[in-house]
Protein backbone atom coordinates (compact mmCIF):
# COMPACT_ATOMS: atom_id res chain seq x y z
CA UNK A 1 173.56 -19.81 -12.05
CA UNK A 2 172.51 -23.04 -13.77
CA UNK A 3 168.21 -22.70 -13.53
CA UNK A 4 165.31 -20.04 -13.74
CA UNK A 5 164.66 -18.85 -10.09
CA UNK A 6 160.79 -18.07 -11.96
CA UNK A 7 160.10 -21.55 -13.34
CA UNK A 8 163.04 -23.73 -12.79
CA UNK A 9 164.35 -24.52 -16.16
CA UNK A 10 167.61 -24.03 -17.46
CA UNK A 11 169.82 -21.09 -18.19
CA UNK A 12 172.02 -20.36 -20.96
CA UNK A 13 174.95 -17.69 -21.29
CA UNK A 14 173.92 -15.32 -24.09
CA UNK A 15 173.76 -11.75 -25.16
CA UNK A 16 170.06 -10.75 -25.10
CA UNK A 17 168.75 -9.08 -27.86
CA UNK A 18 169.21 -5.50 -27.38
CA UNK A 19 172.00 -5.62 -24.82
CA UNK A 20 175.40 -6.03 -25.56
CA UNK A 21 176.63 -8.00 -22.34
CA UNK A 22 176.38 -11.89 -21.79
CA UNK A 23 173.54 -12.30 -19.21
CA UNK A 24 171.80 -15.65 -18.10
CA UNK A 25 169.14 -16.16 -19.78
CA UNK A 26 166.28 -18.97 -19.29
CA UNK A 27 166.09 -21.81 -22.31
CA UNK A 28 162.81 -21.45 -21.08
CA UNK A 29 160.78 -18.65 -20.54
CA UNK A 30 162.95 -16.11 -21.81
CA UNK A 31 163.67 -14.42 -18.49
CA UNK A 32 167.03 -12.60 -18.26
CA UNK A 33 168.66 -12.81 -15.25
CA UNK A 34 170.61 -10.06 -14.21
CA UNK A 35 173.97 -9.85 -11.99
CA UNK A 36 175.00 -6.46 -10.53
CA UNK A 37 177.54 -5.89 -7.93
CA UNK A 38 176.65 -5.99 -4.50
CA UNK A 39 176.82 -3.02 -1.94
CA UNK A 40 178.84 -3.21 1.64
CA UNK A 41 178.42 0.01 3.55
CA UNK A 42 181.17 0.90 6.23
CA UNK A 43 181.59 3.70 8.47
CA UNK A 44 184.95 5.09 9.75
CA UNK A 45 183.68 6.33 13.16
CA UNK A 46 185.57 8.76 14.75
CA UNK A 47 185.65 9.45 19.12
CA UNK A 48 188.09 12.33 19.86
CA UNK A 49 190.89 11.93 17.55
CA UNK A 50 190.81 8.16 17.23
CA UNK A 51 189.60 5.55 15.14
CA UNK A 52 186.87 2.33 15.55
CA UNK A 53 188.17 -0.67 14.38
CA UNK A 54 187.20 -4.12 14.34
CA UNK A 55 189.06 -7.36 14.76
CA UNK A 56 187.23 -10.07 12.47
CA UNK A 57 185.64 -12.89 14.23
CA UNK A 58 184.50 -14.42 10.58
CA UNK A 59 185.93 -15.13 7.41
CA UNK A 60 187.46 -14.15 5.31
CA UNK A 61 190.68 -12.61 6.95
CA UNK A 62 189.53 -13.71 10.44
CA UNK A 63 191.27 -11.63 13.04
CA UNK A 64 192.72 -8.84 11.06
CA UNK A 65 191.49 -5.30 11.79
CA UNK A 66 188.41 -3.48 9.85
CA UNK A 67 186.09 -0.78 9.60
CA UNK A 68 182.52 -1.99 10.86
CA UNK A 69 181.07 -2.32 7.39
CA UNK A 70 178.71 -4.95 5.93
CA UNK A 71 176.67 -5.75 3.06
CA UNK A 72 173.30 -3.38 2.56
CA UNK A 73 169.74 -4.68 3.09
CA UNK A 74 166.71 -3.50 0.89
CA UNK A 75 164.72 -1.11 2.27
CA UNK A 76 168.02 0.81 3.80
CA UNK A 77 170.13 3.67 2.17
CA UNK A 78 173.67 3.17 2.08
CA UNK A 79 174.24 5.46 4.94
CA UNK A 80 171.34 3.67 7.18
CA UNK A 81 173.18 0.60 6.13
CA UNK A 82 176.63 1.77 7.74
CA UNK A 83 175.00 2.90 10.63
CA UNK A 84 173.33 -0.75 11.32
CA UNK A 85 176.84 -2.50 10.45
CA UNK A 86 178.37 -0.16 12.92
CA UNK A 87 175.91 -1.07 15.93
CA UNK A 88 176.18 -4.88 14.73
CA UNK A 89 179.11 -5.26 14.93
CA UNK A 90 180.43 -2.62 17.92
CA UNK A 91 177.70 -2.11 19.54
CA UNK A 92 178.03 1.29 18.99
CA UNK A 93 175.92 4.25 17.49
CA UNK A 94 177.35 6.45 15.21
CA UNK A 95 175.88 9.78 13.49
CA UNK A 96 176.81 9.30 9.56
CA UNK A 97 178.73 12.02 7.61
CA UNK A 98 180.42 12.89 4.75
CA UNK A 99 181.17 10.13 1.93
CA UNK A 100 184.54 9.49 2.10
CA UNK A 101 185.41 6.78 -0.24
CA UNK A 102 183.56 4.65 -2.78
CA UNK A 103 185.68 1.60 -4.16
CA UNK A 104 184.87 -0.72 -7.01
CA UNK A 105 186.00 -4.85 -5.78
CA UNK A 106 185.67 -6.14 -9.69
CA UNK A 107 187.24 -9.17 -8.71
CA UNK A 108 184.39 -9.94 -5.63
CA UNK A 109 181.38 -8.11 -7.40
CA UNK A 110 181.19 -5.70 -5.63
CA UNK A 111 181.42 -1.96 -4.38
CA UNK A 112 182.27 -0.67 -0.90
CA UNK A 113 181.24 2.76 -0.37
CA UNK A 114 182.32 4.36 2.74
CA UNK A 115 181.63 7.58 5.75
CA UNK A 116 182.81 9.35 8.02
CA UNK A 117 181.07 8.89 11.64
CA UNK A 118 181.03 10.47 15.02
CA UNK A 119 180.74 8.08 17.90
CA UNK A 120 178.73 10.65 20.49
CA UNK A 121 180.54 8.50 23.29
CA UNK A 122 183.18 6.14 23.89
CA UNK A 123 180.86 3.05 24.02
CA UNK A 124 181.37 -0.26 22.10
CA UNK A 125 181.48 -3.51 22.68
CA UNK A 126 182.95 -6.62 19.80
CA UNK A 127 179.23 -7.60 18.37
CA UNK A 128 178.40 -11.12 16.93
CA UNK A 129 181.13 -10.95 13.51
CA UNK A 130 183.63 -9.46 16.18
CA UNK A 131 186.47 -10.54 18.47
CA UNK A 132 187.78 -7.21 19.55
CA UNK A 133 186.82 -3.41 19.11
CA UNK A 134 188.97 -0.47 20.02
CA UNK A 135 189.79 2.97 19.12
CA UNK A 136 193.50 3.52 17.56
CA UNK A 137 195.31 7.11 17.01
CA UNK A 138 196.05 7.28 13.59
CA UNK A 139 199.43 6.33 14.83
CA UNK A 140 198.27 3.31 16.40
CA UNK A 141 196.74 1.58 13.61
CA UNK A 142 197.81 -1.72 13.00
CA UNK A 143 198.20 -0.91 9.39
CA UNK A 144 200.09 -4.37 8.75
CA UNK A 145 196.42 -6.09 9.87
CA UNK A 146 194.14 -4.40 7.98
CA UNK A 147 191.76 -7.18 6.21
CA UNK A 148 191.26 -5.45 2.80
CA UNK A 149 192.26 -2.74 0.28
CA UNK A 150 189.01 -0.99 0.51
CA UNK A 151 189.35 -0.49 4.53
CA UNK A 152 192.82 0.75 3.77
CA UNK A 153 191.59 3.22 0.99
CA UNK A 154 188.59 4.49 3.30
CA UNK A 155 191.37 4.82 6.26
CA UNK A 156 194.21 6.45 4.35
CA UNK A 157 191.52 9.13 3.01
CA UNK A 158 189.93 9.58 6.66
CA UNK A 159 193.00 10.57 7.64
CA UNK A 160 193.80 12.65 4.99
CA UNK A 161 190.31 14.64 5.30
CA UNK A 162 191.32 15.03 8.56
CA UNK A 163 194.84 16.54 8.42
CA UNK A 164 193.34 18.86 5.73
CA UNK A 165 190.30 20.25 8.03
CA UNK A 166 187.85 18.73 4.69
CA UNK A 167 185.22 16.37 5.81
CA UNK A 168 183.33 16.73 2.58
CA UNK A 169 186.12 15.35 0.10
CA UNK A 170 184.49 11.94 -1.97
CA UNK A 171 187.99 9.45 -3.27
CA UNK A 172 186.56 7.62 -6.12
CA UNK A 173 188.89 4.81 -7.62
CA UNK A 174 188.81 4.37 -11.23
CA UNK A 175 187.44 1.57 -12.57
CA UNK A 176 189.38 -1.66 -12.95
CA UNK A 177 192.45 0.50 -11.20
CA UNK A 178 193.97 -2.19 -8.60
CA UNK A 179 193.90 -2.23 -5.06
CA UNK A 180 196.98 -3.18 -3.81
């Protein structure tokens, strides 16, 4: 961030008065402009034993495998939001469950929170951000083409709410705990 976005001057790095982070701060008018992390909402949606996935049509990691997931809009709770990213980009409606995983990205700003879904029927289509969808056995997965931790950490704990009969279990990573 280099000016105001309120009346165009410049910022400075600086720890406000009262806080005790560095925040942008206008030379200005004294605004303080806050960062927070952004929110991507995904839904692991489930049609008789086997799994949604996505094939990437964007960047980054174009054409490896995901979860439809996608960043939140205002005006949307997170589990409205996975249900929009999941008819975006399959073309599919899903009925939102249980949280299953929520997973700080420090190094991207941001924190993917995930569900459990129930595809009613076995109809999907790739969307827009999508070359392929399909639904995988657990055994099917193409594990090696999964495009990020997260998806892997919502997947792996899917599938271990499943074998366990729990639908209501929450992973939560610890903060700054890597994702590899």
């Amino acid at each position: 961030m280099k000016f105001c976005s309120d009346c165009g001057k410049p910022v400075t790095i600086t720890i406000p008065t009262g806080d005790n982070r560095e925040r942008y701060v206008c030379s200005n008018c004294g605004k303080i402009h806050y960062q927070n992390p952004r929110i991507v909402a995904g839904c692991v949606a489930e049609f008789q034993g086997k799994i949604l996935l996505c094939q990437r049509a964007i960047e980054p990691r174009l054409g490896y495998w995901t979860v439809p997931a996608g960043f939140m809009e205002l005006g949307e709770t997170v589990a409205d939001a996975a249900a929009r990213e999941t008819l975006e980009e399959a073309e599919a409606q899903v009925e939102v469950g249980a949280l299953i995983a929520v997973v700080d990205v420090l190094q991207a700003k941001q924190v993917h929170v995930f569900f459990a879904g129930i595809l009613g029927e076995p109809s999907f289509a790739a969307g827009d951000e999508t070359l392929d969808a399909a639904l995988f056995t657990p055994d099917d997965i193409p594990w090696d083409n999964i495009s990020f931790p997260s998806v892997r950490i919502a997947l792996e704990q899917f599938l271990r709410n499943s074998e366990s009969g729990r639908d209501d279990l929450c992973l939560r990573t610890a903060p700054g705990q890597p994702l590899d």
